[in-house]
C-alpha atoms as a PDB file:
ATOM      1  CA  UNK A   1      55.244 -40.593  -9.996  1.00  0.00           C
ATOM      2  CA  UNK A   2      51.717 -38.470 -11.062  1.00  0.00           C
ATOM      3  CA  UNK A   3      50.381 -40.423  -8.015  1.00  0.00           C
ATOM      4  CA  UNK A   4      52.359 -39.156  -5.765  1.00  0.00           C
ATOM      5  CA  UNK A   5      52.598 -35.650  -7.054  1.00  0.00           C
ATOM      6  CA  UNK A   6      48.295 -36.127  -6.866  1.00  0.00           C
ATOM      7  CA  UNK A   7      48.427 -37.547  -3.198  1.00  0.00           C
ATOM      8  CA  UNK A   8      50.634 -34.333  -2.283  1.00  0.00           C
ATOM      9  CA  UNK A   9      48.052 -31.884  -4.130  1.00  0.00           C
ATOM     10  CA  UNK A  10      45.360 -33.595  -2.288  1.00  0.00           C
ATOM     11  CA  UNK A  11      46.718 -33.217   0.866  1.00  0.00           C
ATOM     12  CA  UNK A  12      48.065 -29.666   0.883  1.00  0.00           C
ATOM     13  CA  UNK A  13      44.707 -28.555  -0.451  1.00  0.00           C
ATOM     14  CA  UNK A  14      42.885 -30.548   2.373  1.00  0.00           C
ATOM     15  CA  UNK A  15      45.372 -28.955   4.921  1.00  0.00           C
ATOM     16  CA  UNK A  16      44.516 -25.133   3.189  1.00  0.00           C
ATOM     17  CA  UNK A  17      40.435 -25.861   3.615  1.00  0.00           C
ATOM     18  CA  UNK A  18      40.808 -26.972   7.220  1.00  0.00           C
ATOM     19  CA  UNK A  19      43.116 -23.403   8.013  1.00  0.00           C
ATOM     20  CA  UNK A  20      40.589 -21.569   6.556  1.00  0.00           C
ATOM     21  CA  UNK A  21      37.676 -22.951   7.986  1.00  0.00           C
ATOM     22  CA  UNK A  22      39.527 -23.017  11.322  1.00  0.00           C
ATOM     23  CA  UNK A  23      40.644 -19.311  10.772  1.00  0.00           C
ATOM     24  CA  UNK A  24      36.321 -18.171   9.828  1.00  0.00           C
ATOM     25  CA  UNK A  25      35.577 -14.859  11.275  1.00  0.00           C
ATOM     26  CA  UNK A  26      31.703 -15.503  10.618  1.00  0.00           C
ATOM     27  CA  UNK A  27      29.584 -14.321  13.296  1.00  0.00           C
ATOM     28  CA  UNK A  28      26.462 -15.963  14.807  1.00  0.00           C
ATOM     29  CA  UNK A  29      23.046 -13.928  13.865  1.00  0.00           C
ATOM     30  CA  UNK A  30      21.709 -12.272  16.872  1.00  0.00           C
ATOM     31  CA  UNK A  31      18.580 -13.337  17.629  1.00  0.00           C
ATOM     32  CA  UNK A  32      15.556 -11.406  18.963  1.00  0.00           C
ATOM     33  CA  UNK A  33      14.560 -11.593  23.147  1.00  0.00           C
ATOM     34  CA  UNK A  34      12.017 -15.008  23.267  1.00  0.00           C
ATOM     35  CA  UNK A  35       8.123 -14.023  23.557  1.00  0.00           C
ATOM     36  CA  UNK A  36       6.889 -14.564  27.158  1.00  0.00           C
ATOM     37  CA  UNK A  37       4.819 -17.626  27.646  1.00  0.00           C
ATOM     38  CA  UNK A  38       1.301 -17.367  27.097  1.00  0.00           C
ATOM     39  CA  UNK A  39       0.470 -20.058  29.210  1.00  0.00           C
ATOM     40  CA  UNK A  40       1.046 -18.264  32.499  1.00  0.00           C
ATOM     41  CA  UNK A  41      -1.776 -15.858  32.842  1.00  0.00           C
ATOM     42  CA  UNK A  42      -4.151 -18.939  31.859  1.00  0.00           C
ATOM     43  CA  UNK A  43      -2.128 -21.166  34.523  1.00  0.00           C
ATOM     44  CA  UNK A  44      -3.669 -18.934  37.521  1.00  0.00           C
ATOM     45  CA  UNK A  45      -7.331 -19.574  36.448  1.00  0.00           C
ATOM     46  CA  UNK A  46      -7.090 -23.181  35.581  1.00  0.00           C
ATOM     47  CA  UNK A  47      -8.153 -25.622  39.058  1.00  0.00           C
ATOM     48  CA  UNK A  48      -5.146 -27.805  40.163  1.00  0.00           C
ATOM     49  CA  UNK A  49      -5.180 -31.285  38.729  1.00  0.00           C
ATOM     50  CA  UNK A  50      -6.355 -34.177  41.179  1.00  0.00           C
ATOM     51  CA  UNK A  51      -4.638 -37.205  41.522  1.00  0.00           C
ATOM     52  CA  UNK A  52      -5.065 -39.933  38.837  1.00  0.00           C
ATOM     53  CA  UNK A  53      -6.614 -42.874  39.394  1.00  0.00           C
ATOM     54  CA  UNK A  54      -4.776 -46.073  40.515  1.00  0.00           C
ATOM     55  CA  UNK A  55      -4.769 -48.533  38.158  1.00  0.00           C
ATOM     56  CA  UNK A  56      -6.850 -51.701  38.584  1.00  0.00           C
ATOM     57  CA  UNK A  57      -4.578 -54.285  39.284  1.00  0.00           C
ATOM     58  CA  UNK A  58      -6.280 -57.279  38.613  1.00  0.00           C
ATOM     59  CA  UNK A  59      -4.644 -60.179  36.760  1.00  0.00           C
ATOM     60  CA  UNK A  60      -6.104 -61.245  33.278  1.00  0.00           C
ATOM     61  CA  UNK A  61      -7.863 -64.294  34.743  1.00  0.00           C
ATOM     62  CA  UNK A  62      -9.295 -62.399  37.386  1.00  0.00           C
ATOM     63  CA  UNK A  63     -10.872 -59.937  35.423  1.00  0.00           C
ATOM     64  CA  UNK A  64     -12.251 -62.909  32.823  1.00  0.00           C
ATOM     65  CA  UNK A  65     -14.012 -64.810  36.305  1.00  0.00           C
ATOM     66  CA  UNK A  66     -15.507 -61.282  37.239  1.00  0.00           C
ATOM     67  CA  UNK A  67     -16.985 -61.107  33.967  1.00  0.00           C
ATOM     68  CA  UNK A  68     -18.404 -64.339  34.244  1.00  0.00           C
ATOM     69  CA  UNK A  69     -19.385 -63.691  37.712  1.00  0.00           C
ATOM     70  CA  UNK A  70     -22.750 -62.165  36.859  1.00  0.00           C
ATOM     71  CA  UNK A  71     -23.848 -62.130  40.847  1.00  0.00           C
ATOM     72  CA  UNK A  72     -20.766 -60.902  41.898  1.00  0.00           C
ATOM     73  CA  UNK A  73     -21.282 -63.671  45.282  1.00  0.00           C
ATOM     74  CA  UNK A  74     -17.249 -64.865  44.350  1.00  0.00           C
ATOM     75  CA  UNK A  75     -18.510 -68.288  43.059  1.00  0.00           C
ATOM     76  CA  UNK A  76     -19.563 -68.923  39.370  1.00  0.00           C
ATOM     77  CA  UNK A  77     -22.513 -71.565  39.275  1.00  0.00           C
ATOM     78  CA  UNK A  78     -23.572 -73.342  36.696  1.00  0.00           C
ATOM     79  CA  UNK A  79     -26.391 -71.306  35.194  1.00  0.00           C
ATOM     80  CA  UNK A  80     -23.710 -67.880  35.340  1.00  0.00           C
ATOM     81  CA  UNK A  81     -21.703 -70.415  33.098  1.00  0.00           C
ATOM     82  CA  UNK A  82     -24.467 -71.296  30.832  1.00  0.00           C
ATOM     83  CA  UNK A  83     -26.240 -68.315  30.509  1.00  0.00           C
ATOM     84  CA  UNK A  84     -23.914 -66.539  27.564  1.00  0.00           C
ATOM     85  CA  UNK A  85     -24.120 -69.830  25.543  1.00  0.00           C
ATOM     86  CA  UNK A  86     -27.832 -70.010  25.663  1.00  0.00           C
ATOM     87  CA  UNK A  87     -28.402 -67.900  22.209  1.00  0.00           C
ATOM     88  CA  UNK A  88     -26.015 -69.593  19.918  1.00  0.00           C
ATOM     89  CA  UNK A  89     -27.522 -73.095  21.404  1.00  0.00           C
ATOM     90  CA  UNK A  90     -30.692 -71.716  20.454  1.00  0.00           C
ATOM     91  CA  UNK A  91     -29.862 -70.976  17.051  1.00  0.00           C
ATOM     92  CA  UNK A  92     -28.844 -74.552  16.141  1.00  0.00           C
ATOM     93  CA  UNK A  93     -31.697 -76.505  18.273  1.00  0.00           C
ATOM     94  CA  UNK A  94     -34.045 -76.300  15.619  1.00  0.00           C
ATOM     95  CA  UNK A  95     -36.917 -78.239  17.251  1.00  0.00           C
ATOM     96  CA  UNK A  96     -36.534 -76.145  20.521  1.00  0.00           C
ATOM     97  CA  UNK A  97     -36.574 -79.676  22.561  1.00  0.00           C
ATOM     98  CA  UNK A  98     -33.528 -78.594  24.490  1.00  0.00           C
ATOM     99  CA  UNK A  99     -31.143 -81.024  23.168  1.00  0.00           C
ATOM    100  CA  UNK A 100     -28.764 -80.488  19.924  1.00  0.00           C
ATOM    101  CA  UNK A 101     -29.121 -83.680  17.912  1.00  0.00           C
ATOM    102  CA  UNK A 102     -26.396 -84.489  15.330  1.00  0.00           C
ATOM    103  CA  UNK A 103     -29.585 -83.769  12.308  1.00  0.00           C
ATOM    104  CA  UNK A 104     -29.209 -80.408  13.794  1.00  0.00           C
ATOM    105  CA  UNK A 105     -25.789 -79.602  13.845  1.00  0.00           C
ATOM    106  CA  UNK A 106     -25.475 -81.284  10.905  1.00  0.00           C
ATOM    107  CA  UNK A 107     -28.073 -78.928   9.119  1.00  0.00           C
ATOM    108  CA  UNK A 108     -26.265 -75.709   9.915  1.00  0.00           C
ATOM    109  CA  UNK A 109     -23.112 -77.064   8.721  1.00  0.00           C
ATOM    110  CA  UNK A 110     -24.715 -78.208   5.561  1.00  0.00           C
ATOM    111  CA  UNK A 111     -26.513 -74.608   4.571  1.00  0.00           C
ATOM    112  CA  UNK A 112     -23.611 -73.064   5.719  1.00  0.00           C
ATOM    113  CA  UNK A 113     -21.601 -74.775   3.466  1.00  0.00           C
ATOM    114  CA  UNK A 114     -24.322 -74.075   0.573  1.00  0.00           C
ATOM    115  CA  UNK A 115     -23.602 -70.782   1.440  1.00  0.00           C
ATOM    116  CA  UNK A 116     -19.768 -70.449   1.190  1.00  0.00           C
ATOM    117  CA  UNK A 117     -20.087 -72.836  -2.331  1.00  0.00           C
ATOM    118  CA  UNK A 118     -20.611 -69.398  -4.646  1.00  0.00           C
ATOM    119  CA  UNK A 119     -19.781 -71.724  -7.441  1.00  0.00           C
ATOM    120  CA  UNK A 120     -21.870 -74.648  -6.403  1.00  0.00           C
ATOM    121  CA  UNK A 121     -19.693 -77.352  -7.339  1.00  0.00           C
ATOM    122  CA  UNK A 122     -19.851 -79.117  -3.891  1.00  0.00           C
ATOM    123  CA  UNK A 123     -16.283 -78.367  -2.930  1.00  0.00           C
ATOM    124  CA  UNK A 124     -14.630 -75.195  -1.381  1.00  0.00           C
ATOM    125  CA  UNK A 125     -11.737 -73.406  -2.707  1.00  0.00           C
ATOM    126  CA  UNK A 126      -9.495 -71.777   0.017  1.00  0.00           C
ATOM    127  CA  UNK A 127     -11.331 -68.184  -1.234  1.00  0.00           C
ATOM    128  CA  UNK A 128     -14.805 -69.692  -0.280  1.00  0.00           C
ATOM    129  CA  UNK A 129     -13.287 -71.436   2.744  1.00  0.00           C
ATOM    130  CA  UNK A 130     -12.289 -68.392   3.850  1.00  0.00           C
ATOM    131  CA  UNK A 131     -15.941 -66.708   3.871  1.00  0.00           C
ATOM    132  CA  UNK A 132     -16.244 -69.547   6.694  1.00  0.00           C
ATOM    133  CA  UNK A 133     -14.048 -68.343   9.154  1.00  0.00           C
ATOM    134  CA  UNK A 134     -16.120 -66.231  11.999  1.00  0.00           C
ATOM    135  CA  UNK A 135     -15.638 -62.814  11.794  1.00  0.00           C
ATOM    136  CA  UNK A 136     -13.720 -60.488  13.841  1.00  0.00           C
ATOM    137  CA  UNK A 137     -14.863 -58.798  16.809  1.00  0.00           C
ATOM    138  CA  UNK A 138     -14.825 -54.794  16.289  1.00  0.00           C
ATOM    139  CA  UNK A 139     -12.007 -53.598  19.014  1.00  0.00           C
ATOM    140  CA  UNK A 140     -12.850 -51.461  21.456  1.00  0.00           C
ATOM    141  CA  UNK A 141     -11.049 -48.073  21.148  1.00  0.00           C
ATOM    142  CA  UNK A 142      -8.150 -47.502  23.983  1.00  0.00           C
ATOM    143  CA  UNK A 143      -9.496 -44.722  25.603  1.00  0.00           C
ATOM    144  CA  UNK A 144     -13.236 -42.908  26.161  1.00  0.00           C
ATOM    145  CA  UNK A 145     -12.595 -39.899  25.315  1.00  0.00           C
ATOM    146  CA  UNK A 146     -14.889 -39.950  22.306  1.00  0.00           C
END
């Protein structure tokens, strides 16, 4: 029986709130006239905008054989294709004979193992094998603005 005699308390006094706060005589706050916009007088001095640019439209794999296209003739030859892999063939032909022999590629691999062993126990641990990995390019920031 209390529940019921709660449920009707509860509801009258939810039906009084909703009266009064229908019933409210408050008044909005007047608010003062807006400033006028100080961007008009600059507006008249400033030189219309041109046009943007278009956008290049170029596909990903067109842009990647321009790059390699040092000539810019619409072919790539051989040496255009060479050419960037010249100084890291350089650094592991030790001898300078032209040819990589497996003694050579087999002596950067060794020192650069040496130097990833910090604990010189002739094996790796996934901390040192990580010093191995080649390191990240810096990214080139999205726009030029400085």
């Amino acid at each position: 029986m209390t529940r019921w005699i709660a449920g009707i308390a509860a509801i009258l006094l939810l039906v009084t709130g909703a009266v009064l706060a229908l019933q409210s005589r408050a008044e909005a706050p007047e608010l003062p006239p807006a400033p006028e916009p100080r961007l008009a007088a600059v507006s008249t001095r400033l030189s219309p905008i041109p046009n943007a640019p278009e956008a290049d439209a170029k596909s990903k794999e067109e842009k990647r054989f321009a790059r390699a296209d040092k000539d810019e003739n619409g072919r790539i030859s051989l040496a255009e294709l060479i050419e960037p892999r010249r100084n890291a063939f350089a650094k592991l032909d030790l001898d300078h004979d032209g040819k990589l022999s497996f003694e050579e590629w087999a002596v950067r691999t060794i020192d650069k193992f040496a130097e990833a062993d910090a604990d010189k126990n002739r094996a790796l641990t996934p901390a040192e094998y990580a010093t191995t990995a080649p390191k990240p390019k810096p990214k080139k920031p999205a726009c030029a603005c400085g």
